[in-house]
N, C-alpha and C. Protein backbone atom coordinates (compact mmCIF):
# COMPACT_ATOMS: atom_id res chain seq x y z
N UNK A 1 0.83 -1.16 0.00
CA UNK A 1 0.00 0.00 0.00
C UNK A 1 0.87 1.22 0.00
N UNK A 2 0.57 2.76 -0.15
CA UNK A 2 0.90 3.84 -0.43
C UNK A 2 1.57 3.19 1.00
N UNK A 3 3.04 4.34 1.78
CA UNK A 3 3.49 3.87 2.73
C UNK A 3 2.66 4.83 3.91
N UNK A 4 2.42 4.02 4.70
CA UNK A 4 1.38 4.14 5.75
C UNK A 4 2.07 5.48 6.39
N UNK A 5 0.79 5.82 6.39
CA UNK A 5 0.72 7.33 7.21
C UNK A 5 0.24 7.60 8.08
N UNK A 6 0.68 7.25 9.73
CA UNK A 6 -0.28 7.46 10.80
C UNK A 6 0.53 8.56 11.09
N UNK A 7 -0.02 9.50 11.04
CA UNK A 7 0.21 11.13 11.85
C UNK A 7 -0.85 11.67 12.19
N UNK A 8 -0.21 11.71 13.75
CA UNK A 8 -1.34 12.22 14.55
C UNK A 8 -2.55 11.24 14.67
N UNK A 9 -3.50 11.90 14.47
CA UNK A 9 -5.13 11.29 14.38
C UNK A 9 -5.16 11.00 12.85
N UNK A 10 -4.11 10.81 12.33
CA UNK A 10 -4.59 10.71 10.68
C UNK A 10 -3.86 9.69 10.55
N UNK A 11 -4.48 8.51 10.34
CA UNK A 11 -4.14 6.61 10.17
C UNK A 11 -3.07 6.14 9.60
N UNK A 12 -2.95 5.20 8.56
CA UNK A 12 -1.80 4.47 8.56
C UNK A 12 -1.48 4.86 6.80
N UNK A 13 -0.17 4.54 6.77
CA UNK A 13 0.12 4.49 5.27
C UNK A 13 0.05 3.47 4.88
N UNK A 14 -0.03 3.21 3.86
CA UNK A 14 -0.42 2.40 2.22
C UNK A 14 -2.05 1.87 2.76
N UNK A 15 -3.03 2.78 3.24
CA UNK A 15 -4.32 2.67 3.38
C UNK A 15 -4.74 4.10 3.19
N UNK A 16 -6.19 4.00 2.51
CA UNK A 16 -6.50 5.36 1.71
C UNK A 16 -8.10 5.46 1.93
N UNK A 17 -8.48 6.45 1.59
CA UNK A 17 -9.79 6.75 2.00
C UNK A 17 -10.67 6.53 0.77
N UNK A 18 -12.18 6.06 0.75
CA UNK A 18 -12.62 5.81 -0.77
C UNK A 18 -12.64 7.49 -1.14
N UNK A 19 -13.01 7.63 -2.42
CA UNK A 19 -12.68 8.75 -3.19
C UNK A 19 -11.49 10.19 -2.89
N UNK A 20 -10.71 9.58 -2.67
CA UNK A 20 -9.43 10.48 -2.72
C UNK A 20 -8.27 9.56 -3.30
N UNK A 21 -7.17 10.46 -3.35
CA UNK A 21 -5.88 9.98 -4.11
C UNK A 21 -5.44 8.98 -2.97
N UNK A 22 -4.92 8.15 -3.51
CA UNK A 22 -4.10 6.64 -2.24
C UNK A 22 -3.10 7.88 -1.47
N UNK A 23 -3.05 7.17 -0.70
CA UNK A 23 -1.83 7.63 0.68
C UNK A 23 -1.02 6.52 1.15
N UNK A 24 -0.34 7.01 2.09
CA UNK A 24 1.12 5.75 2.43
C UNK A 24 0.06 4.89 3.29
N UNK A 25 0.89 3.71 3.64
CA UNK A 25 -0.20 3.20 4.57
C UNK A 25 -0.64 3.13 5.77
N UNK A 26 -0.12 4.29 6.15
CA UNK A 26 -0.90 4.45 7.61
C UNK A 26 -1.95 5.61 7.55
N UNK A 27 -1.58 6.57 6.35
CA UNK A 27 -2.33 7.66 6.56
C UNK A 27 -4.17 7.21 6.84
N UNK A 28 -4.70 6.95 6.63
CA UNK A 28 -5.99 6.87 7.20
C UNK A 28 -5.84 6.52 8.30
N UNK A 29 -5.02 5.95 8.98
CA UNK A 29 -4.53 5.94 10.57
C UNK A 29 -4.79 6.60 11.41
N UNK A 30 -4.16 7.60 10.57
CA UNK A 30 -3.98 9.11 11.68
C UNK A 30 -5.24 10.00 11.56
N UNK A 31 -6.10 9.52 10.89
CA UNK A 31 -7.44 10.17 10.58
C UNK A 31 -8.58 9.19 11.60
N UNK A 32 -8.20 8.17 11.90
CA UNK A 32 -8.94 7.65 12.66
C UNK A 32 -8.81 7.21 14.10
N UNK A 33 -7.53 6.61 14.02
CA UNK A 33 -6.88 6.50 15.37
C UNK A 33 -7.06 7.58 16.60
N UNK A 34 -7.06 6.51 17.62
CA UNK A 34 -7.36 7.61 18.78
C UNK A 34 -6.38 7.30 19.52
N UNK A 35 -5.69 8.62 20.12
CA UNK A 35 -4.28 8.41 20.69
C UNK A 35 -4.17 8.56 21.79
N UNK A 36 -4.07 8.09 22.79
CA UNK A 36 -4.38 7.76 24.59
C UNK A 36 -2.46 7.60 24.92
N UNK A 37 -2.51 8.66 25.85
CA UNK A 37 -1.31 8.56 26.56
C UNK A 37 -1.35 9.40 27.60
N UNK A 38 -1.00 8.02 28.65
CA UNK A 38 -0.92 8.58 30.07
C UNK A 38 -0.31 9.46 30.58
N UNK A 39 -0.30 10.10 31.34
CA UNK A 39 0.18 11.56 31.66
C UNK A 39 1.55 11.12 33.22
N UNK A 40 1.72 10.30 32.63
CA UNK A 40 3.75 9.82 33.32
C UNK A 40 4.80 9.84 32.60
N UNK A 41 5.95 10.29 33.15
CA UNK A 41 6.83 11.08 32.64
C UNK A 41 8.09 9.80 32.25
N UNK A 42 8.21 8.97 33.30
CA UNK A 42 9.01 8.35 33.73
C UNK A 42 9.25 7.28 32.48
N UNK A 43 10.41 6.76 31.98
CA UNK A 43 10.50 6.29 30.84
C UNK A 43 11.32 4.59 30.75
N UNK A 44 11.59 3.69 30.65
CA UNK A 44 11.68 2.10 31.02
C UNK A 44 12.44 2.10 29.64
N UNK A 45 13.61 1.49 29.37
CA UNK A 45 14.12 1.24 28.16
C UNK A 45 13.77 -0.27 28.02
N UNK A 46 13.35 -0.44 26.43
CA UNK A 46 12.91 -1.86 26.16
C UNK A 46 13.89 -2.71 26.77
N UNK A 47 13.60 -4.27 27.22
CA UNK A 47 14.50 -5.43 26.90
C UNK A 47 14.65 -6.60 26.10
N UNK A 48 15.21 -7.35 26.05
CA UNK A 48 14.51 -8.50 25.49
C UNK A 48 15.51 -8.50 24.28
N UNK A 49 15.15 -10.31 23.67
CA UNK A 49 15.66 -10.32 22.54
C UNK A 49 14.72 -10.52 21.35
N UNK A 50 15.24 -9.78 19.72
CA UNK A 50 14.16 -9.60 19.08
C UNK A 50 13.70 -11.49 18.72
N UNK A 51 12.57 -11.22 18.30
CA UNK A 51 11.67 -12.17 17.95
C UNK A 51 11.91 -12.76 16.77
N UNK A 52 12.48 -14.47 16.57
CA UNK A 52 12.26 -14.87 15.41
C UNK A 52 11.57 -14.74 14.58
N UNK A 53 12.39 -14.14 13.05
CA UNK A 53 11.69 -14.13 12.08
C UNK A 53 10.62 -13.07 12.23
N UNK A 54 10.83 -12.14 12.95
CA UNK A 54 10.18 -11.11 12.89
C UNK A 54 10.51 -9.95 12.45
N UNK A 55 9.62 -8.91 11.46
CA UNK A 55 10.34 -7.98 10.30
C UNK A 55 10.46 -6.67 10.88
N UNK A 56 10.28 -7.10 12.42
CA UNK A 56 10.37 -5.71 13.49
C UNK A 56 10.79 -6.22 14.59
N UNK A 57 11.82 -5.65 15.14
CA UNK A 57 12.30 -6.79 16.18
C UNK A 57 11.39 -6.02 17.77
N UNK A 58 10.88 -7.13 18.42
CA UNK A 58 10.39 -7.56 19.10
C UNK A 58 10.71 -7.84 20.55
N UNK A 59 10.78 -7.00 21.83
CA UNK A 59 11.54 -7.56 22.97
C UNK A 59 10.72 -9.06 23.56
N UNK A 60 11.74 -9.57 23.92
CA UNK A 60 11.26 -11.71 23.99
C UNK A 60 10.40 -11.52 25.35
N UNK A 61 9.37 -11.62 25.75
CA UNK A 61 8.52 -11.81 26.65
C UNK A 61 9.30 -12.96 27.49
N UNK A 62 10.12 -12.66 28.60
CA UNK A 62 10.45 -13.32 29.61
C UNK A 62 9.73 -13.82 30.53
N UNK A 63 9.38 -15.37 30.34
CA UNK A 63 8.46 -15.68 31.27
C UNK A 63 9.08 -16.20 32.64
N UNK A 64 10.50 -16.50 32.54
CA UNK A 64 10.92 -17.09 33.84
C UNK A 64 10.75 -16.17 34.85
N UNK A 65 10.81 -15.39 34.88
CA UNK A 65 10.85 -13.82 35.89
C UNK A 65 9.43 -13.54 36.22
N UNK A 66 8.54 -13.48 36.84
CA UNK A 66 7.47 -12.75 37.26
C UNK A 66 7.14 -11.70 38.03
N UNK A 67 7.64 -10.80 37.62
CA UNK A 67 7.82 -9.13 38.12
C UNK A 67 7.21 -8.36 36.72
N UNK A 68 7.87 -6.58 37.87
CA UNK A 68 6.69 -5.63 37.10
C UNK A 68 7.86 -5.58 35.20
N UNK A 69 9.22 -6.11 35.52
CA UNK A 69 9.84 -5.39 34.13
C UNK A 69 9.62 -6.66 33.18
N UNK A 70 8.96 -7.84 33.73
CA UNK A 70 8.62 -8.99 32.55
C UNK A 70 7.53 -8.63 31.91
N UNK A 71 6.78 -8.32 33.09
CA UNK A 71 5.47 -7.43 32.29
C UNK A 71 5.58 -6.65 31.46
N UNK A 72 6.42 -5.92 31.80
CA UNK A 72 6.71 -4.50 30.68
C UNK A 72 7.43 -4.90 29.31
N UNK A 73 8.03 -5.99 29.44
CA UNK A 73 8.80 -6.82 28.26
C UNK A 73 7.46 -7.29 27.03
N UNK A 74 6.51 -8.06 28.02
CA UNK A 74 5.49 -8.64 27.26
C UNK A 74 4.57 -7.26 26.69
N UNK A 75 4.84 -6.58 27.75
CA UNK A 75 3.59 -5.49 26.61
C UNK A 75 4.42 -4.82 25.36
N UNK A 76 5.48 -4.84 25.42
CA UNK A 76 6.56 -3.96 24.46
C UNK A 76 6.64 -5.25 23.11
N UNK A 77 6.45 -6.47 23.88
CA UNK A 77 6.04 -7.10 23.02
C UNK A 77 5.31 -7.54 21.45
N UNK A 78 3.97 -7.52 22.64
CA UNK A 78 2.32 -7.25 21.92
C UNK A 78 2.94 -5.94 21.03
N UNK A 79 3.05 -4.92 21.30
CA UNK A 79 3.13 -4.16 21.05
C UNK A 79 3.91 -4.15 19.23
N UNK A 80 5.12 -4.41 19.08
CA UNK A 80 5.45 -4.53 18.31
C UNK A 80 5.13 -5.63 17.39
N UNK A 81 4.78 -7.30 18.02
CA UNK A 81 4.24 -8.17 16.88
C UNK A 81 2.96 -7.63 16.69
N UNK A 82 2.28 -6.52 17.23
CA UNK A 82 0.84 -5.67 16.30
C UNK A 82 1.46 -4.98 15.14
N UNK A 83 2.40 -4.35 14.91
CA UNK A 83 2.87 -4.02 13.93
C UNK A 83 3.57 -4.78 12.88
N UNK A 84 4.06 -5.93 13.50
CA UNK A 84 4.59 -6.89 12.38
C UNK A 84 3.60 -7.61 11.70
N UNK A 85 2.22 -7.99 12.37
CA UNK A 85 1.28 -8.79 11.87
C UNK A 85 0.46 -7.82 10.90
N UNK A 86 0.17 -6.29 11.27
CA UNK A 86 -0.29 -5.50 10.28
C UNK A 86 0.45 -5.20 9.30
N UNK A 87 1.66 -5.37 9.02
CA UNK A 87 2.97 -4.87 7.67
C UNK A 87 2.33 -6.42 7.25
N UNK A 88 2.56 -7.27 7.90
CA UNK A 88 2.36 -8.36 6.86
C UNK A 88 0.86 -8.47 6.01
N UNK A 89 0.21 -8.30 6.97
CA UNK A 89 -1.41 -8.62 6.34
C UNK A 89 -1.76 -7.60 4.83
N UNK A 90 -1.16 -6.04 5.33
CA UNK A 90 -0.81 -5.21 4.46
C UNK A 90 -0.06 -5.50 3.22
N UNK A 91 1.19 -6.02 3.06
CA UNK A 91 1.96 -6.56 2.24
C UNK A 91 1.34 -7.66 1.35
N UNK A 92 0.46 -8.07 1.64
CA UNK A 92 -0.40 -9.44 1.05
C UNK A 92 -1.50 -8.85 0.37
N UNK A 93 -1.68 -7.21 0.89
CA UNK A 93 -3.33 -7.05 0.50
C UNK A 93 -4.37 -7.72 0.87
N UNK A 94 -4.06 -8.41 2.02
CA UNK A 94 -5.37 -8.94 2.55
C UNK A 94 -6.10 -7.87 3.71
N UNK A 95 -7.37 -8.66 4.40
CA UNK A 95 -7.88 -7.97 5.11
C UNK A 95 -8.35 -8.90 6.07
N UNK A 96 -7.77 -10.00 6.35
CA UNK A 96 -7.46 -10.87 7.44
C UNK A 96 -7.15 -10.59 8.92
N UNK A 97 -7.57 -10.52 9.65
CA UNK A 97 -7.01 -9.69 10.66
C UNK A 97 -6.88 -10.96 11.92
N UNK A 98 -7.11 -12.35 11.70
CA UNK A 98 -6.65 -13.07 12.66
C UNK A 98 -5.26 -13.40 13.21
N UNK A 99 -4.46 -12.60 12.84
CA UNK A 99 -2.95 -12.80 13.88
C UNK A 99 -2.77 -11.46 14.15
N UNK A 100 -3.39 -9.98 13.31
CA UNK A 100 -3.64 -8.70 14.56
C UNK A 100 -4.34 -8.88 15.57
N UNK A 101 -5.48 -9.39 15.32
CA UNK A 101 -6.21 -9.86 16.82
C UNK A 101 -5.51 -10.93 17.91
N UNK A 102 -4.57 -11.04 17.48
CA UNK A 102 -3.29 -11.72 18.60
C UNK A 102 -3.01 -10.68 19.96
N UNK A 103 -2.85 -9.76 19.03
CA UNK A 103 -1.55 -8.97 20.02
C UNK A 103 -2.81 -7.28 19.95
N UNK A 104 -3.69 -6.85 19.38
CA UNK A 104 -4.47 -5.85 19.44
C UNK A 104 -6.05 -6.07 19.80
N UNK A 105 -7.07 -4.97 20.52
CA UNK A 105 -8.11 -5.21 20.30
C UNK A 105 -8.70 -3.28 20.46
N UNK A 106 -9.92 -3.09 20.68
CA UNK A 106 -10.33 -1.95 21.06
C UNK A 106 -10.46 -1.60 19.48
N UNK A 107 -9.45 0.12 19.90
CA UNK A 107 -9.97 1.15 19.02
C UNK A 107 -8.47 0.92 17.85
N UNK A 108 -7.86 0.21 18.64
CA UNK A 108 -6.73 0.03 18.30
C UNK A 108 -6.83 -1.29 16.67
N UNK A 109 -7.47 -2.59 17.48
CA UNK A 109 -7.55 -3.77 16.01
C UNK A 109 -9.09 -2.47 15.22
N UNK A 110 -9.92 -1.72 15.54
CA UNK A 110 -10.93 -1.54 14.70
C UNK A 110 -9.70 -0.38 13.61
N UNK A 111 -9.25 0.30 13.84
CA UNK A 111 -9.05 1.33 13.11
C UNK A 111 -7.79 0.65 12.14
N UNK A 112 -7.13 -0.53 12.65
CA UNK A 112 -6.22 -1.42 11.56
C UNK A 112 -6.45 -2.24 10.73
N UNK A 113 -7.58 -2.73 11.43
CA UNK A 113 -8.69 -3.76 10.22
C UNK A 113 -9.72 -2.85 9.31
N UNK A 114 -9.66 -1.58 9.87
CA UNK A 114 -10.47 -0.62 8.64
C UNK A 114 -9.54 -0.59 7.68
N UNK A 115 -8.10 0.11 8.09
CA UNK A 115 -7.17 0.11 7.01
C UNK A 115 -6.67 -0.81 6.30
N UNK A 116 -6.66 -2.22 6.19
CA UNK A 116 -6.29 -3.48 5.55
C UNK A 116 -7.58 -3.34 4.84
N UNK A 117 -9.34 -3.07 5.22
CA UNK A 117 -10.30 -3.78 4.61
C UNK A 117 -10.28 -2.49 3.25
N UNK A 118 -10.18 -1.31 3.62
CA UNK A 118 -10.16 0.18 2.43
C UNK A 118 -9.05 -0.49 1.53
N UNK A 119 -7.95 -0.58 2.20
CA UNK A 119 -6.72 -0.84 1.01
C UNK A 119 -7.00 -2.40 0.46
N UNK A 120 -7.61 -3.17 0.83
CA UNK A 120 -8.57 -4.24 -0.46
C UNK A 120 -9.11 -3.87 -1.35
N UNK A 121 -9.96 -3.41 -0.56
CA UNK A 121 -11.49 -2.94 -1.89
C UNK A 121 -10.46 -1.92 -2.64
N UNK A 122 -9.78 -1.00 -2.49
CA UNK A 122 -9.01 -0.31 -3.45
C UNK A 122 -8.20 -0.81 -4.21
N UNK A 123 -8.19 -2.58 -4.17
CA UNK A 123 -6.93 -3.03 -5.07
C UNK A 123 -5.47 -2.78 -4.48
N UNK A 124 -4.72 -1.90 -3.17
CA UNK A 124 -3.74 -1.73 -3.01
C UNK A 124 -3.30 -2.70 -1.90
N UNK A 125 -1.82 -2.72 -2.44
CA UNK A 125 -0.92 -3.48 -1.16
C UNK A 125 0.36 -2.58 -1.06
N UNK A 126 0.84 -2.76 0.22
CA UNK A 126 2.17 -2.42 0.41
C UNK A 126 3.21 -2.97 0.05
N UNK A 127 4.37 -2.48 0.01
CA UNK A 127 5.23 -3.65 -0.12
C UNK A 127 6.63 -2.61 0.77
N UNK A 128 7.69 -3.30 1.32
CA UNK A 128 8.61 -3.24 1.88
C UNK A 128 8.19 -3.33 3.61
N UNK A 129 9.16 -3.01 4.09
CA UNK A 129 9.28 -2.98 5.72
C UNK A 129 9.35 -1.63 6.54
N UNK A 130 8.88 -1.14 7.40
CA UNK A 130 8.95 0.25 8.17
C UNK A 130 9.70 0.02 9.01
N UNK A 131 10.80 0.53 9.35
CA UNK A 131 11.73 0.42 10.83
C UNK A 131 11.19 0.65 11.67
N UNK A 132 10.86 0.49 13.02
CA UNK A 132 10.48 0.27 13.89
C UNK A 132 11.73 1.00 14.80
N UNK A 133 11.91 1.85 15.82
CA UNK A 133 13.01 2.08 16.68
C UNK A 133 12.89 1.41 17.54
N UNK A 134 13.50 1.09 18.59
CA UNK A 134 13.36 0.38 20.03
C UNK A 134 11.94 1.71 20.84
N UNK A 135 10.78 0.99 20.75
CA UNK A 135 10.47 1.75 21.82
C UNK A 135 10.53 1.82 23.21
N UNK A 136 9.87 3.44 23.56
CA UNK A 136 10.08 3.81 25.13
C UNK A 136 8.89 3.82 25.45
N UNK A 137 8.83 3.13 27.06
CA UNK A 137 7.83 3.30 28.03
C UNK A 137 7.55 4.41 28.57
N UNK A 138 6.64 5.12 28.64
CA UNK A 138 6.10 6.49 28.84
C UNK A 138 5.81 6.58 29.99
N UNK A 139 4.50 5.43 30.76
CA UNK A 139 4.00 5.25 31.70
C UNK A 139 3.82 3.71 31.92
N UNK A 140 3.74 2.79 33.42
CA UNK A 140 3.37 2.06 33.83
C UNK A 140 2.44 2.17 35.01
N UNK A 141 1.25 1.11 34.86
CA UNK A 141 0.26 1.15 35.85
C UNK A 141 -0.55 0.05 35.93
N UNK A 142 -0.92 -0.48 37.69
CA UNK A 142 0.00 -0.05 39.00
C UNK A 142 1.86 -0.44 38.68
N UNK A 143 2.44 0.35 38.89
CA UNK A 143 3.71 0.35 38.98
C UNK A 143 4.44 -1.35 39.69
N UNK A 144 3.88 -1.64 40.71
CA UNK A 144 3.88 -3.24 41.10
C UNK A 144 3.35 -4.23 40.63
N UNK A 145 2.38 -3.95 40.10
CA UNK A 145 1.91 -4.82 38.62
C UNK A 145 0.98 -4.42 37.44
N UNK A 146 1.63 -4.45 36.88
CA UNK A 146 1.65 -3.24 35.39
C UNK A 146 0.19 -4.11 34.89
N UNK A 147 -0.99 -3.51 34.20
CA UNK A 147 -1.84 -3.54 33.84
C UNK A 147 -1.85 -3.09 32.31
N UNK A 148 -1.09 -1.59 33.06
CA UNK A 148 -1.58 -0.60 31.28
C UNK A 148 0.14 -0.09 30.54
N UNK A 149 0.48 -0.26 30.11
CA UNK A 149 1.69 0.24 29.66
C UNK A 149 1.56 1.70 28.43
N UNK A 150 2.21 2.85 28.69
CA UNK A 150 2.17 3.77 27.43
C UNK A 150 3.38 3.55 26.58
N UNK A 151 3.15 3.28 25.33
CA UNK A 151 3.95 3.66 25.28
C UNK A 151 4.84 4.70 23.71
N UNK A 152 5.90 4.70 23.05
CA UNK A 152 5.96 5.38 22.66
C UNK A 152 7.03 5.38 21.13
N UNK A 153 7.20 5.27 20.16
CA UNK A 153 8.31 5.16 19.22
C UNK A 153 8.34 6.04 18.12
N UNK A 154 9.49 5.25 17.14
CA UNK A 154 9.76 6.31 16.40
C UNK A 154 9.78 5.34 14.78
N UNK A 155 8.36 5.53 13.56
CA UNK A 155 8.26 4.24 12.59
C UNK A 155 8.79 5.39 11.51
N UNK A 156 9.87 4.50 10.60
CA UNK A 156 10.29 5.04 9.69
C UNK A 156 9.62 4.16 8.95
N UNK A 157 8.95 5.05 7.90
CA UNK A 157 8.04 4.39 6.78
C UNK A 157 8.54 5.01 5.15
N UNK A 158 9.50 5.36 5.23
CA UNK A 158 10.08 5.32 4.09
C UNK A 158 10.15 4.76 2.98
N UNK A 159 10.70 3.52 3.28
CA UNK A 159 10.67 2.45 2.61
C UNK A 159 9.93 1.14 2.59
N UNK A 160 8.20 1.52 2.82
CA UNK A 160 7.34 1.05 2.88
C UNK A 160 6.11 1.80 2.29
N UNK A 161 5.72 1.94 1.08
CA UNK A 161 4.90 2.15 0.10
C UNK A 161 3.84 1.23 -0.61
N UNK A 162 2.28 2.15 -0.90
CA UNK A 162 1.68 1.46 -1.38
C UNK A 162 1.57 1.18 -2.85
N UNK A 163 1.11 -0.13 -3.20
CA UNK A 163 1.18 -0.03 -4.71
C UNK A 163 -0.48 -0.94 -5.11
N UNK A 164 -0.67 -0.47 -6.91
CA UNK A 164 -1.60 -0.92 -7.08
C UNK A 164 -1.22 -2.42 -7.70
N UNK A 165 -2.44 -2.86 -8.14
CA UNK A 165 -2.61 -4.51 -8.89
C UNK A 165 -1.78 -4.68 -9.46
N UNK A 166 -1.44 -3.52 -10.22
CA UNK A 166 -0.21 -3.41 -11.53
C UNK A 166 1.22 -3.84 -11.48
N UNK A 167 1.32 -3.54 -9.87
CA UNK A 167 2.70 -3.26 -9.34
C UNK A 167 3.41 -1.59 -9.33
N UNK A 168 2.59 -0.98 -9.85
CA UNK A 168 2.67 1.07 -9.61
C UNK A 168 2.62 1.39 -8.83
N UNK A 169 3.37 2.15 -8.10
CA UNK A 169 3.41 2.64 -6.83
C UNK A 169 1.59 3.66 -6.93
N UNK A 170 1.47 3.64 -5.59
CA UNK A 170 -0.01 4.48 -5.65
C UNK A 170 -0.14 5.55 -5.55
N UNK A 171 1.26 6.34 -5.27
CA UNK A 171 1.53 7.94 -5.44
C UNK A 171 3.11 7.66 -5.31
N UNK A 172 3.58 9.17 -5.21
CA UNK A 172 4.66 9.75 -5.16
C UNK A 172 5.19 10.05 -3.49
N UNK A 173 4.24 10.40 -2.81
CA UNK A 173 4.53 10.74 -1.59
C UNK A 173 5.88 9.90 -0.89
N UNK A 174 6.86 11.10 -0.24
CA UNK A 174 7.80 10.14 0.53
C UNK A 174 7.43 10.42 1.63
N UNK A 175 7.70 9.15 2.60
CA UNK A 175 7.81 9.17 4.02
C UNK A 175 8.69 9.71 4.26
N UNK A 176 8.74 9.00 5.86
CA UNK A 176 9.70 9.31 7.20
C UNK A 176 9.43 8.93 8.50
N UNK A 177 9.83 9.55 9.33
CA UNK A 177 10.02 9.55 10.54
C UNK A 177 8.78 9.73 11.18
N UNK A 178 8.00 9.30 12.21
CA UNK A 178 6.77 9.32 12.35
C UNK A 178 6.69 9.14 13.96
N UNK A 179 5.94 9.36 14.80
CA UNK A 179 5.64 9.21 16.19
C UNK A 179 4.53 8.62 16.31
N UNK A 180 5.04 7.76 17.27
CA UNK A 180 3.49 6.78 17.04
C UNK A 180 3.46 6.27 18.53
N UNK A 181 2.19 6.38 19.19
CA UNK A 181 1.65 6.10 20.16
C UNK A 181 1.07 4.94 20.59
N UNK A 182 0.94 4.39 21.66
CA UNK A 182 -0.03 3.12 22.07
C UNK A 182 0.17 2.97 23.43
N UNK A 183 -1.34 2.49 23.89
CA UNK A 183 -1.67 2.01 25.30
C UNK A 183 -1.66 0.49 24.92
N UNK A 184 -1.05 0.08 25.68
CA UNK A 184 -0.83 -1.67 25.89
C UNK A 184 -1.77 -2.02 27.47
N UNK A 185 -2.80 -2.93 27.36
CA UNK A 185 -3.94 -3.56 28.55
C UNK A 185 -3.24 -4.73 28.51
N UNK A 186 -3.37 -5.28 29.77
CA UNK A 186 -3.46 -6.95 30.26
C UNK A 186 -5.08 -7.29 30.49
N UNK A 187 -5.62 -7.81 29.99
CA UNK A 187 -6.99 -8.11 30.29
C UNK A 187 -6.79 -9.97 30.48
N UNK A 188 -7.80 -10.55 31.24
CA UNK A 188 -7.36 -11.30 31.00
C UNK A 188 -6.16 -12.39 31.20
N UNK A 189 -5.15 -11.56 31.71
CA UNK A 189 -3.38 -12.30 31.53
C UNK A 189 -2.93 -12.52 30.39
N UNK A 190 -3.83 -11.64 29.42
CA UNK A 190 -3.32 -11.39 28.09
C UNK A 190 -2.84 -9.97 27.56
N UNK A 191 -1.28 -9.26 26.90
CA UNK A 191 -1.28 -8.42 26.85
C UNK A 191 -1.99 -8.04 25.59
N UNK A 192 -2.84 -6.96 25.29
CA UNK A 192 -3.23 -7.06 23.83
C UNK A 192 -2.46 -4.67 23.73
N UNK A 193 -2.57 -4.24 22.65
CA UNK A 193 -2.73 -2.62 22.58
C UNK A 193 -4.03 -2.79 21.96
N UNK A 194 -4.21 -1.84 22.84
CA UNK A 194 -5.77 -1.25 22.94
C UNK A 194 -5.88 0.30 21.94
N UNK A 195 -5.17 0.83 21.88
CA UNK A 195 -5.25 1.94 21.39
C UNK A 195 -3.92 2.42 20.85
N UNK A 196 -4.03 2.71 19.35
CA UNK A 196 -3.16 2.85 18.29
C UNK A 196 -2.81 4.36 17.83
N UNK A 197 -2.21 5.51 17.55
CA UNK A 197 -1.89 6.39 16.42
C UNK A 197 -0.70 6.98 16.15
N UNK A 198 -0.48 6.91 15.30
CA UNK A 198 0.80 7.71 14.56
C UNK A 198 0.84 9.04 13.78
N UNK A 199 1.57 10.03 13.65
CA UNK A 199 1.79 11.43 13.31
C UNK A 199 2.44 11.64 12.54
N UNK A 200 2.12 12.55 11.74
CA UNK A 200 3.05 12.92 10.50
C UNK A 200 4.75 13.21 10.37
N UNK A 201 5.30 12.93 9.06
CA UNK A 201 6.55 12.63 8.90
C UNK A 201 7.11 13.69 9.70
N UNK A 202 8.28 13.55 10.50
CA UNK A 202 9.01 14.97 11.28
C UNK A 202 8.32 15.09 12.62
N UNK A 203 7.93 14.34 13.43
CA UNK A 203 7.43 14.34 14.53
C UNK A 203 8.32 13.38 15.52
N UNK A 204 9.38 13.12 14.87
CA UNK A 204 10.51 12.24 15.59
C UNK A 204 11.73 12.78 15.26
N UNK A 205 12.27 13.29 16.75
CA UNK A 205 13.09 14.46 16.08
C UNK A 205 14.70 13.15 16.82
């Protein structure tokens, strides 16, 4: 798909809105997405090792440990295989959303399964990979056992563009650097992100 454009409240690139020109694929992202971040300052550097075979690396959900920073491992987790399972589903042009519903639910899987189901019916897929930075923890809560995680990164979508049936790219537009938000829930004893958005190129300085 066009390369996804989540800025701000305006969605993902290589997903596009019906009757307008294609966009990267997040941009309808950022038009829909609702961006929830807790108001803690305090910041947790990821751990973990990345995830086999994963096209975004992934901190390894440590289960031997049962404390508050395994928790925080597993939501940083979820967190990122939601983005690897949406580049892929994207990349296929499908609108499949049973391995995003792994690791997402809320406002978060509705506004990513809108953008996979628009960039179908439009004929577009993405193709390449978005870098992913190591993200940062914004906020944890309760601090002794983490429930909600904020948190926070930086998606280079550059080199991740949408294209049509043809194999034509679906515009011209270049990416970049993008800020992208998410609340990570344990519901359950399952971590899922609940709430998704990303901001326009230059918002990651």
């Amino acid at each position: 798909m066009p390369t996804p454009d989540l800025a701000g409240p305006t969605a993902a690139r290589g997903l596009r809105f019906r009757s307008r020109a294609p966009m990267r694929p997040w941009t309808w992202l950022m038009v829909l997405a609702l961006v929830t971040l807790a108001g803690c300052t305090a910041e947790h550097p990821p751990a973990g090792a990345p995830a086999p075979g994963a096209s975004l690396r992934a901190p390894s959900p440590s289960g031997s440990s049962a404390g508050p920073q395994a928790e925080v491992r597993t939501a940083l987790a979820a967190y990122t295989n939601m983005l690897n399972a949406f580049v892929a589903a994207s990349n296929a042009g499908s609108d499949d959303t049973t391995a995003l519903a792994n690791y997402a639910t809320g406002s978060a899987l509705q506004v990513l399964s809108k953008g996979l189901a628009d960039n179908k019916a439009n004929g577009l897929h993405s193709q390449g990979t978005p870098k992913n930075e190591p993200p940062q923890v914004t906020s944890v809560a309760p601090a002794s056992a983490p429930t909600s995680v904020s948190v926070r990164s930086c998606l280079d979508d550059s080199r991740w563009l949408l294209h049509r049936a043809n194999g034509q790219p679906a515009n011209n537009t270049a990416g970049g650097r993008r800020q992208a938000t998410a609340e990570v829930k344990k519901t359950d004893g399952v971590w899922k992100v609940d709430s998704f958005g990303i901001r326009g190129v230059g918002t990651c300085t």
